[in-house]
Protein backbone atom coordinates (compact mmCIF):
# COMPACT_ATOMS: atom_id res chain seq x y z
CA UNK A 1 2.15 11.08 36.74
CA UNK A 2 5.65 11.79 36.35
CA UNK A 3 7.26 15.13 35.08
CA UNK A 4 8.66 13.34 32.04
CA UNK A 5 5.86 11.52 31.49
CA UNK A 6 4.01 14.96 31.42
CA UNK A 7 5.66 16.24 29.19
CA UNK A 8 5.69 12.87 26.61
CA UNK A 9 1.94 13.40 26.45
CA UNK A 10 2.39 17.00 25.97
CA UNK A 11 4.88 16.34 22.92
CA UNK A 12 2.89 13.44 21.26
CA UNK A 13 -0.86 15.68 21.58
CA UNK A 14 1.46 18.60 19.87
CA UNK A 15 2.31 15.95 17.21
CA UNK A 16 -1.38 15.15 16.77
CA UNK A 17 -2.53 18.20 16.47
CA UNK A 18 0.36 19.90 14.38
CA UNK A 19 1.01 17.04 12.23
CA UNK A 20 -0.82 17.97 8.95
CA UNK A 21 0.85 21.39 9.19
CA UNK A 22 4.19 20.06 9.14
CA UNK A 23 6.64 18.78 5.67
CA UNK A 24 7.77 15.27 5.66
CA UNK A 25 11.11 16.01 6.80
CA UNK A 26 9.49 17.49 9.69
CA UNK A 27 7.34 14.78 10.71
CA UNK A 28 10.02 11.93 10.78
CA UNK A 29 12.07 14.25 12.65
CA UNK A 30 9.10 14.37 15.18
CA UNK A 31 8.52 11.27 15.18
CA UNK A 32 11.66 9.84 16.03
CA UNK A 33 11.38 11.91 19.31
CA UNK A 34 8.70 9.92 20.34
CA UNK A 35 9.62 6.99 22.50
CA UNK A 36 9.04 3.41 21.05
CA UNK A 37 5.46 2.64 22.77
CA UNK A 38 3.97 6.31 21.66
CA UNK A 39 5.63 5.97 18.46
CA UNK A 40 3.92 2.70 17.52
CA UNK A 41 0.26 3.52 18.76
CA UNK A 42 0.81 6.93 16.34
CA UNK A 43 1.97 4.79 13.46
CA UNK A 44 -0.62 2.57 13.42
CA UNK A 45 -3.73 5.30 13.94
CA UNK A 46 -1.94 6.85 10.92
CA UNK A 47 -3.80 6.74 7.26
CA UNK A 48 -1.79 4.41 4.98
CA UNK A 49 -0.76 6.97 2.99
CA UNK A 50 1.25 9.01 5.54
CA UNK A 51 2.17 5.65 6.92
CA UNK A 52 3.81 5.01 3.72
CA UNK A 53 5.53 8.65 3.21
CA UNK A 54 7.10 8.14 6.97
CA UNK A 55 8.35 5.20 5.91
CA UNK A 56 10.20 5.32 2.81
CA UNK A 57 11.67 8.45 5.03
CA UNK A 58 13.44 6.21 6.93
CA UNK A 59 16.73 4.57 6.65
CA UNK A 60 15.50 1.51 5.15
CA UNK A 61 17.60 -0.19 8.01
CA UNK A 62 14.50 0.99 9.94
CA UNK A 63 11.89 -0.05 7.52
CA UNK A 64 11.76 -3.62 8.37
CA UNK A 65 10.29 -3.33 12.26
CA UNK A 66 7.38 -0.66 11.20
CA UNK A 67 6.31 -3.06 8.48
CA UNK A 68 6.12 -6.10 10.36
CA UNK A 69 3.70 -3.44 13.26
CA UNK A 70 1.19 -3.58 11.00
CA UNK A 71 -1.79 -6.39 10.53
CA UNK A 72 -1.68 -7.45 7.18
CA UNK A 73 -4.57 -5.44 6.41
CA UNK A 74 -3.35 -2.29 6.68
CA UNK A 75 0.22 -3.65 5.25
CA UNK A 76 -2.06 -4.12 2.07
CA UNK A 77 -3.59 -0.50 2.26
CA UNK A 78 0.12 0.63 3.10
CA UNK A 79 1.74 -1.29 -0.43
CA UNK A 80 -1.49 0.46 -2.37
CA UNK A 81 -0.07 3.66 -1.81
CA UNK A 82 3.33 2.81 -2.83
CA UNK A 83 4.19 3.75 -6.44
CA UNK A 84 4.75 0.01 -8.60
CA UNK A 85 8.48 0.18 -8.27
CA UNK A 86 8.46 0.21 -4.21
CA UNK A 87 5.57 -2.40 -4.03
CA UNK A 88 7.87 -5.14 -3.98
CA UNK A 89 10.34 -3.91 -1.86
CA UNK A 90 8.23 -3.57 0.89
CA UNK A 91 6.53 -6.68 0.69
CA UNK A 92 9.94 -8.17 1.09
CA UNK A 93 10.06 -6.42 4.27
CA UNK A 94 7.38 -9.04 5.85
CA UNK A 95 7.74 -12.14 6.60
CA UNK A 96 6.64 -15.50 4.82
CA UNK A 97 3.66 -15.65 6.33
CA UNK A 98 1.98 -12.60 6.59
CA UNK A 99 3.71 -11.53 2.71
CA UNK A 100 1.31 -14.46 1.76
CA UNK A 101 -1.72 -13.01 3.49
CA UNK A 102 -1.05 -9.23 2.16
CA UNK A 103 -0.51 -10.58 -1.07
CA UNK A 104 -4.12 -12.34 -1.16
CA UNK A 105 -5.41 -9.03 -0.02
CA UNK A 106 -4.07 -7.48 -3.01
CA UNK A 107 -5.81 -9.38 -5.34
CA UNK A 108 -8.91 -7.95 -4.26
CA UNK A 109 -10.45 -4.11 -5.41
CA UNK A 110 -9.51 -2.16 -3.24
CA UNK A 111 -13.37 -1.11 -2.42
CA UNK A 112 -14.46 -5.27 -2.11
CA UNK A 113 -15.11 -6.41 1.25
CA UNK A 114 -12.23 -8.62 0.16
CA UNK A 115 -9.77 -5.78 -0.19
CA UNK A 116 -10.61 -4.61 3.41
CA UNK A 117 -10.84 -7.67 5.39
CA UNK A 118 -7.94 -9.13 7.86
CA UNK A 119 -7.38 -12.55 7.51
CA UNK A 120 -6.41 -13.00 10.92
CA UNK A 121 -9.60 -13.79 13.03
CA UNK A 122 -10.47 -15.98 15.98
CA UNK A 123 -11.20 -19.36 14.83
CA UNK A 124 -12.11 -22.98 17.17
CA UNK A 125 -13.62 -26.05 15.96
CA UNK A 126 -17.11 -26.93 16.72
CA UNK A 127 -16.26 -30.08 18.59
CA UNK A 128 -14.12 -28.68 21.38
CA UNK A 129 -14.78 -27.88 24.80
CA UNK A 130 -14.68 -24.43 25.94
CA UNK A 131 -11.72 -24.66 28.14
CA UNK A 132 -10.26 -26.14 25.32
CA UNK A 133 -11.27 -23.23 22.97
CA UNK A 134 -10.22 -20.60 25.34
CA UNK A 135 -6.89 -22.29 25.96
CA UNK A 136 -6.70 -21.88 22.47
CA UNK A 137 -7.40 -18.88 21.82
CA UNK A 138 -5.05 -17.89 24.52
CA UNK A 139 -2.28 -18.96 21.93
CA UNK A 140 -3.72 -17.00 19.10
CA UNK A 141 -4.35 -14.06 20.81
CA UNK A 142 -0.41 -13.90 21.70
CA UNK A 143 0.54 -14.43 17.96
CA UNK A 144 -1.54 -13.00 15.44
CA UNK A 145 -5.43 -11.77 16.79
CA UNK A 146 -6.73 -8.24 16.45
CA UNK A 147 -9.53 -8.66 17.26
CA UNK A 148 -11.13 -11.71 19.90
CA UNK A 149 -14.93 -9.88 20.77
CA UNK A 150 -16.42 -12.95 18.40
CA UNK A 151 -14.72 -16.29 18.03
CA UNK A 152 -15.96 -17.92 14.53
CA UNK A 153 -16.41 -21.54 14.82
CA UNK A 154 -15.27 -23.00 11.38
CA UNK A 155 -15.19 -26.74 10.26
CA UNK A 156 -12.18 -28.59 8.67
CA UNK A 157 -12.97 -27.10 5.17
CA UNK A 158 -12.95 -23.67 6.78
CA UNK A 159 -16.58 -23.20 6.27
CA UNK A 160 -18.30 -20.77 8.95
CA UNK A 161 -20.92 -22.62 10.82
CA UNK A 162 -21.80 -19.98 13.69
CA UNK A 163 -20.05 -17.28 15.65
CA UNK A 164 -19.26 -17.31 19.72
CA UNK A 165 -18.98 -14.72 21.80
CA UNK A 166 -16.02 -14.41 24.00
CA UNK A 167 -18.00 -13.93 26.85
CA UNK A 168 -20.37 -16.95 26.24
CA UNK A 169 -16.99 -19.12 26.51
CA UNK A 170 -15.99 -17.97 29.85
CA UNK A 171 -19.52 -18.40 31.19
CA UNK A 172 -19.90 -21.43 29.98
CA UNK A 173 -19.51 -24.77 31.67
CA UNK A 174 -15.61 -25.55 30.92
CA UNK A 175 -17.05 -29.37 29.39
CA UNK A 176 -19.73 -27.69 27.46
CA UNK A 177 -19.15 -27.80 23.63
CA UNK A 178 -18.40 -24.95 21.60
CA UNK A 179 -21.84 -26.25 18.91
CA UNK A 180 -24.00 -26.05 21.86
CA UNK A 181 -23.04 -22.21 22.73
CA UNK A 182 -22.34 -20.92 19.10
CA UNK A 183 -24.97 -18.74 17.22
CA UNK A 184 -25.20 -20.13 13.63
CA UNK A 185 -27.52 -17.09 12.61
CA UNK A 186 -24.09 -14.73 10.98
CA UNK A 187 -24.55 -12.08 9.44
CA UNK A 188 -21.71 -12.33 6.46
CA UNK A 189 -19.91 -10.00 3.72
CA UNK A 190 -19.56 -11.72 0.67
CA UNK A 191 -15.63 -11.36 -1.34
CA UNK A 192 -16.89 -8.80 -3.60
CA UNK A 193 -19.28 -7.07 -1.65
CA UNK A 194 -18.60 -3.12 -2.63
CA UNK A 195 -17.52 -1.09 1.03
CA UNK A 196 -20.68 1.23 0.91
CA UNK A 197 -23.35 -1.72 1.26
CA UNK A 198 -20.53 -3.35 3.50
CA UNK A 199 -20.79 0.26 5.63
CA UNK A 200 -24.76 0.29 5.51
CA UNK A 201 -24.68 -3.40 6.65
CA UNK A 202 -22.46 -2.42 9.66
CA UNK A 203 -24.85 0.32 10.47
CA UNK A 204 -28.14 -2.32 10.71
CA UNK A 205 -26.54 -4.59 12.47
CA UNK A 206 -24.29 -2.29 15.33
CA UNK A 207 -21.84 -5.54 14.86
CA UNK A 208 -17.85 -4.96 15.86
CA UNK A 209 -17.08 -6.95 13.05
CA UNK A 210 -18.43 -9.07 10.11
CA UNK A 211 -16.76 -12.43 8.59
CA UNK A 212 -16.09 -11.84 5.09
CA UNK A 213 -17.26 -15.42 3.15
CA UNK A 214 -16.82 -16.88 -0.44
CA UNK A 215 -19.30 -18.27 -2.92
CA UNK A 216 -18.62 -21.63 -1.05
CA UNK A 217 -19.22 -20.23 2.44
CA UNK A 218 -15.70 -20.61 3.36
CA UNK A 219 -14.69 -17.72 6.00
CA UNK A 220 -12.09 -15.24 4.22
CA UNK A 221 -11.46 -12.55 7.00
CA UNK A 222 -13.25 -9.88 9.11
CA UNK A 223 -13.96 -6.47 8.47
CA UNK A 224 -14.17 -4.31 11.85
CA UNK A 225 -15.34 -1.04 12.49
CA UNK A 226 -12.95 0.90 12.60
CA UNK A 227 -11.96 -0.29 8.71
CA UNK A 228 -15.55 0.89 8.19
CA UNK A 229 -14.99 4.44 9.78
CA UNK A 230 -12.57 5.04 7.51
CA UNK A 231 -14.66 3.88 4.55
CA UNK A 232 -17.61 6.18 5.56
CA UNK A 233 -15.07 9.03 5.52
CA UNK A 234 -13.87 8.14 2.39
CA UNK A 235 -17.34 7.68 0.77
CA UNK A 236 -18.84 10.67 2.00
CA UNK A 237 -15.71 12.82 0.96
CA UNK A 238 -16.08 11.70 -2.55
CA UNK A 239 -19.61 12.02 -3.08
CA UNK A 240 -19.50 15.78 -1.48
CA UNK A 241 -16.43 16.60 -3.87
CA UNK A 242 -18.81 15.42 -6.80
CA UNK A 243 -22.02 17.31 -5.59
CA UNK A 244 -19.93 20.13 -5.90
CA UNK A 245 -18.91 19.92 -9.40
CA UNK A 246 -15.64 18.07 -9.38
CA UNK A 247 -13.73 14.65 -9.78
CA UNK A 248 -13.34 12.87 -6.46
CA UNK A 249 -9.89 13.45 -5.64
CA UNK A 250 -7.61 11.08 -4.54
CA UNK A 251 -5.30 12.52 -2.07
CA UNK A 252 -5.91 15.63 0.79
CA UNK A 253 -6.76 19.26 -0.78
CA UNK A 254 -3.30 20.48 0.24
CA UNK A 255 -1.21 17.63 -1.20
CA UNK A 256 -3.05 17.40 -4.77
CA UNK A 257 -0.67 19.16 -7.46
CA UNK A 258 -1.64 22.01 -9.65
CA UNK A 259 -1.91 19.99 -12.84
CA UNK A 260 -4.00 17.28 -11.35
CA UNK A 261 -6.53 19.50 -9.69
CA UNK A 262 -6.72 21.71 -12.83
CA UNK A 263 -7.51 18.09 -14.44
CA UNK A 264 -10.24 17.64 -11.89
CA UNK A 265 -12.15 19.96 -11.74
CA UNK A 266 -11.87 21.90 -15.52
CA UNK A 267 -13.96 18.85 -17.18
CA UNK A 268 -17.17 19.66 -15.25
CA UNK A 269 -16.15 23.34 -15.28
CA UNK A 270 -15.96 23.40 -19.50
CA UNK A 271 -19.41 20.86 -19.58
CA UNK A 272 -21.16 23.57 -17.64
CA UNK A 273 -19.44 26.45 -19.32
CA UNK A 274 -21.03 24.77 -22.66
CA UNK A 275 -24.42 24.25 -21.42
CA UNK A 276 -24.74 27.65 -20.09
CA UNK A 277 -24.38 28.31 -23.49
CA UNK A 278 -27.78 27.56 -24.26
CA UNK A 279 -29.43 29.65 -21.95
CA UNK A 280 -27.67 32.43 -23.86
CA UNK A 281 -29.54 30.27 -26.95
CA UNK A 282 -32.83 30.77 -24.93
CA UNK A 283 -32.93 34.21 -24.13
CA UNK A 284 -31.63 35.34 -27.65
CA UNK A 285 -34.88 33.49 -28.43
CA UNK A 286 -37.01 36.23 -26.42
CA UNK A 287 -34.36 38.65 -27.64
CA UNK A 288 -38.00 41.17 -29.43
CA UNK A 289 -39.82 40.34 -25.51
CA UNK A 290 -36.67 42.32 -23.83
CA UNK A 291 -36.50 44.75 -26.16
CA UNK A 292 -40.36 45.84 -25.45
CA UNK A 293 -40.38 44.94 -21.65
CA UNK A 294 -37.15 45.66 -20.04
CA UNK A 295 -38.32 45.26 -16.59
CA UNK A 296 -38.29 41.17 -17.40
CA UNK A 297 -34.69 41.47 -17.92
CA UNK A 298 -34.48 42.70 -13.69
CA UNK A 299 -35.92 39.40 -12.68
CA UNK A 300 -34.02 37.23 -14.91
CA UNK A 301 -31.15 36.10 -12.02
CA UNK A 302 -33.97 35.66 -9.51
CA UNK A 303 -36.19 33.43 -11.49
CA UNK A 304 -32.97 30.90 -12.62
CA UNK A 305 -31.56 31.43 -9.40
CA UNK A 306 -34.31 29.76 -7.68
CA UNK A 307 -35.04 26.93 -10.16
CA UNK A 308 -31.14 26.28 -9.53
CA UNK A 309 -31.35 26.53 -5.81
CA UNK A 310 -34.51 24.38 -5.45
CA UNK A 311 -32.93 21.62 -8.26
CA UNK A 312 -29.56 21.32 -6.13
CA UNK A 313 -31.65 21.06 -2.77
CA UNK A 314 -33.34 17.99 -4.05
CA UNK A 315 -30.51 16.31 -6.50
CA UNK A 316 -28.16 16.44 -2.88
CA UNK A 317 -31.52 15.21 -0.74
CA UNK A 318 -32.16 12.20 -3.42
CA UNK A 319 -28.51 11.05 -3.26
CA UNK A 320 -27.70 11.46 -0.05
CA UNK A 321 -30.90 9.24 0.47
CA UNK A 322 -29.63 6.78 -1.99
CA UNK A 323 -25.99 6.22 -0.20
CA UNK A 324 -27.93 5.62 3.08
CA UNK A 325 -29.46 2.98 1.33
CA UNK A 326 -33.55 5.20 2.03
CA UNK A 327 -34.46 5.09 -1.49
CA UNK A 328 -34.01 2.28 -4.31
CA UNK A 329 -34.57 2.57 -7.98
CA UNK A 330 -38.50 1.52 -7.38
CA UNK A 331 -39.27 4.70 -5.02
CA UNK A 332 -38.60 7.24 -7.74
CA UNK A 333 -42.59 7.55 -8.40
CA UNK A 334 -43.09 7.86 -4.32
CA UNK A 335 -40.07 10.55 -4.94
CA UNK A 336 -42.03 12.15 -7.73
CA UNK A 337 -45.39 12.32 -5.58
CA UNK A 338 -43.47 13.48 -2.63
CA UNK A 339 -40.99 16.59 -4.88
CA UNK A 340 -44.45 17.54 -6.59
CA UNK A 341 -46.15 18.21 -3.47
CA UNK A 342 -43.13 19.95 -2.03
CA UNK A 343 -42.09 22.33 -5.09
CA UNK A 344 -45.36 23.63 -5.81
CA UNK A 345 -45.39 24.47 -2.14
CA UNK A 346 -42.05 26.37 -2.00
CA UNK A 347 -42.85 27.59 -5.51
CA UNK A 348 -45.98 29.21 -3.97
CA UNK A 349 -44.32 30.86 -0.99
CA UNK A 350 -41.48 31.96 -2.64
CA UNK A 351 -43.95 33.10 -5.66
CA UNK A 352 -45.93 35.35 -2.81
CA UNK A 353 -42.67 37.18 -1.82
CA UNK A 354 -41.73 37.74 -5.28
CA UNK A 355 -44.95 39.88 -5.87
CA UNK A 356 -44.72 41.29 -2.93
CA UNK A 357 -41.67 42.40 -3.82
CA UNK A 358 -42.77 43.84 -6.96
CA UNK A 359 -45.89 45.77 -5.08
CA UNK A 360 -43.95 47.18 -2.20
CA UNK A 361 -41.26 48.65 -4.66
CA UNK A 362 -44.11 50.16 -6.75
CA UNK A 363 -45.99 51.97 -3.50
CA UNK A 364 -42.58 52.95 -2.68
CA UNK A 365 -40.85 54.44 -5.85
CA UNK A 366 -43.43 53.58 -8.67
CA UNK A 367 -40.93 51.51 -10.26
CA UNK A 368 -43.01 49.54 -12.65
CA UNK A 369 -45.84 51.79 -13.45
CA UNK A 370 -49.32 51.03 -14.52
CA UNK A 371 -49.05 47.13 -14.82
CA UNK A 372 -46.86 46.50 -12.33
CA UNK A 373 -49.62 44.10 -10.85
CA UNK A 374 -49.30 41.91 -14.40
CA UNK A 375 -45.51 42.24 -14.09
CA UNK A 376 -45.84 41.02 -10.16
CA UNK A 377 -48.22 37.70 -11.25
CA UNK A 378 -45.61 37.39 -13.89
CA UNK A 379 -42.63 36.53 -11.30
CA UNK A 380 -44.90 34.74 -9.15
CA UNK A 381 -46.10 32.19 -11.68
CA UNK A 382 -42.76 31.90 -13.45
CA UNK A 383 -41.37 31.09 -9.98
CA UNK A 384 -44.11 28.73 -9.19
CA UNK A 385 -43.51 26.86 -12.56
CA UNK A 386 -39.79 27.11 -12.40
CA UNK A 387 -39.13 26.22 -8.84
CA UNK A 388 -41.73 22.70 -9.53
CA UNK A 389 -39.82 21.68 -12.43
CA UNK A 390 -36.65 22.59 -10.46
CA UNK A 391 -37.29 20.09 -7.91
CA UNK A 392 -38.18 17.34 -10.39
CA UNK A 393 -35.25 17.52 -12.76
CA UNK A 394 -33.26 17.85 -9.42
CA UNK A 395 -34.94 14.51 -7.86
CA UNK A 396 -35.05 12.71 -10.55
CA UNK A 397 -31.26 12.95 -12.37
CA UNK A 398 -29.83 10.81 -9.99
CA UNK A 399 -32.56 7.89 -10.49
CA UNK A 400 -31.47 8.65 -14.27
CA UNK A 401 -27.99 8.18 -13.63
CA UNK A 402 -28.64 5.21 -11.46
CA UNK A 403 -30.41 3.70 -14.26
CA UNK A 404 -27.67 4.09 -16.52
CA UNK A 405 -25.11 2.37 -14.29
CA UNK A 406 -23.39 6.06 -13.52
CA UNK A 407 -22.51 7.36 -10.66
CA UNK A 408 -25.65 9.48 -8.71
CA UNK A 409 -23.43 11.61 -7.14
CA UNK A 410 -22.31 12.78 -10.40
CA UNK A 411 -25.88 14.87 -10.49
CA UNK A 412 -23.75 17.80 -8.85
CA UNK A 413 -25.17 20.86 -7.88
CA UNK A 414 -23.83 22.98 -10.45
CA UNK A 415 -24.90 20.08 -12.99
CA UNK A 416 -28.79 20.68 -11.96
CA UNK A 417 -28.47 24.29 -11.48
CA UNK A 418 -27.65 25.06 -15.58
CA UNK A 419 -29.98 22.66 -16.63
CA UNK A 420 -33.44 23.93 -14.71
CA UNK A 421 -31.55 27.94 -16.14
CA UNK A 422 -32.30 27.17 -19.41
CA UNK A 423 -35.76 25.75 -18.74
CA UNK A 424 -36.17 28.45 -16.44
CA UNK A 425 -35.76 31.13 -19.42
CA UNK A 426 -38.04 29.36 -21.04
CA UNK A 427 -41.07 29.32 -18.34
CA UNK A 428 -40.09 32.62 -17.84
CA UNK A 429 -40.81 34.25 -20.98
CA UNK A 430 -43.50 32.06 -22.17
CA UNK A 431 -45.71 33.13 -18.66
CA UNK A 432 -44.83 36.69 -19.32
CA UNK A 433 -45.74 36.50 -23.04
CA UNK A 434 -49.23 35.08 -21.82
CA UNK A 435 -49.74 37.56 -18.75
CA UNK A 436 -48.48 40.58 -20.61
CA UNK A 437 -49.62 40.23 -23.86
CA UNK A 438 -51.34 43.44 -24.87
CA UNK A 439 -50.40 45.07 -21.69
CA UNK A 440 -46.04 45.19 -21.57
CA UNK A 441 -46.08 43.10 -25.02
């Protein structure tokens, strides 16, 4: 290797690494370092929406070439980023052809199978020969293919009949016909298939890429992979953002304004504020129980602590299981068998170290006098009852939400956590006014 071309790595890796650091002004200036070859392969592993900042950068004499780079795909996810008064302009920036295609795209949600496929795929005829087919798909792989690992054999209505591999072609006997070496077992995407069973179907199958067919069975497009990468990314981001309490945002932490995260996140943040409100309710309710046993105030954090902890591990267990497609709606009594078992278990250990707690502290400084073994089976029990019931309301909230045609994910963890704290209060005081009644109370 070359000294220069040393050094064009070096400056392109530096761009990679540094690029989310820099302003806008910074990357175009970067970027137009970059030699035309380097500078396209970056473009196009760009996201659309820094695609789309870099370009309307540009002198718009510029615009034109780095349009036309992209498959009409990504052209689509590029114009979806675009504010409504730029849309048009840079669709006018491809040509005839391919303006068509990006326009169809469009029309689809932008989460359909439809609104992620590329129309451009490689297509033969069933009755051809495979010399024929590969001399054809010569021609389209010059013009228009991204992808050629499976040739879909389509007949004149465009209807998929079977798939081909490329491989199968060149083996093949060159007079052999293509219907005697295609598959016509396909695995298929329907239009308005949503992109998270479209991700889970890519993950059964370990496919590079799956046709994307309408009601009538005509082929649309493919998905590939690496479409599907992206989705995962996407799908998993949002679903973490709402386990932790917020709305899923729609642009990188560092590029969201200070008005439209406030937005995001202060909805949950006043819900929660409002429902913690009634665990004030609750304890004003054992307000006389305090007053006479002030030691139960001490364990108060503990015992809603660990009803909240225990809720959250199991609300973010159920939906992650959900997304990956282990549970469906008709599990949630397996669930309930399974979080039963496992909270009165955890409630037990973690009820154990709670009066031990209590007992060591007493041998050590006599803290809680001559009941301190009530006041110990106290916090056990309330722990054993509050961590169960934790992990129930925790499992079962997102089968609720499911139910109700919301979102799971929106069972966050700060969600679960103030609803099992006002329960909690409640098993609390009701075990210690059983257990210390006549004793502390």
């Amino acid at each position: 290797m070359s000294m220069r071309t040393e050094a064009e790595s070096l400056e392109l890796t530096d761009l990679q690494e540094t690029w989310r650091l820099l302003t806008p002004e910074e990357r175009l200036e970067a970027f137009n370092q970059l030699d035309r070859h380097e500078a396209e392969d970056f473009f196009l592993e760009l996201p659309a929406r820094d695609q789309h900042e870099l370009m309307m950068l540009m002198p718009a004499s510029q615009r034109r070439s780095w349009m036309r780079l992209l498959p009409p795909d990504d052209a689509a996810d590029l114009v979806q980023e675009a504010h409504e008064e730029e849309r048009e302009g840079l669709l006018a920036l491809l040509d005839e052809a391919t303006r068509r295609e990006v326009a169809a795209l469009l029309a689809y949600a932008e989460d359909d199978a439809g609104g992620l496929m590329n129309p451009r795929y490689a297509r033969v005829r069933p009755d051809v020969s495979a010399d024929e087919a590969i001399s054809y798909l010569r021609r389209q792989a010059r013009a228009v293919l991204e992808i050629i690992n499976y040739v879909y054999v389509l007949d004149a209505d465009q209807k998929l009949l079977g798939v081909v591999s490329f491989r199968d072609l060149f083996a093949a006997p060159g007079d052999q016909k293509v219907r005697d070496l295609m598959s016509s077992d396909v695995v298929t995407a329907s239009e308005q298939m949503d992109q998270e069973e479209l991700a889970r179907l890519f993950a059964q199958t370990n496919l590079q890429a799956i046709p994307v067919v309408d009601a009538s069975g005509r082929m649309k497009g493919i998905v590939t992979v690496d479409d599907i990468v992206d989705v995962i990314q996407e799908e998993a981001t949002e679903d973490i953002q709402k386990i932790g309490g917020t709305q899923a945002l729609e642009a990188p932490y560092l590029k969201v304004g200070l008005v439209e995260m406030v937005r995001k996140r202060v909805g949950w943040l006043a819900v929660l504020f409002v429902s913690e409100m009634l665990t004030t309710a609750a304890m004003s309710r054992f307000e006389a129980e305090i007053a006479r046993a002030v030691v139960l105030a001490v364990f108060i954090p503990l015992i809603i602590s660990s009803g909240g902890n225990s809720g959250s591990q199991a609300s973010t267990l159920v939906i992650r299981a959900m997304a990956l497609g282990e549970v469906k709606m008709g599990d949630w009594w397996r669930v309930v068998h399974r979080e039963l078992r496992s909270g009165l278990a955890m409630g037990l250990v973690l009820g154990v170290i709670g009066l031990t707690r209590v007992e060591l502290w007493q041998l050590l400084f006599h803290t809680y006098g001559s009941h301190h073994l009530l006041v110990g089976l106290t916090i056990a029990i309330s722990v054993l009852g509050v961590v169960t019931w934790g992990t129930l309301s925790g499992s079962m909230l997102p089968f609720l939400l499911k139910r109700f045609r919301l979102d799971p994910a929106s069972a966050s963890a700060p969600f679960v956590a103030t609803l099992v704290d006002v329960t909690g209060i409640v098993i609390y005081f009701t075990a210690a006014s059983v257990i210390l009644r006549g004793a502390l109370l």
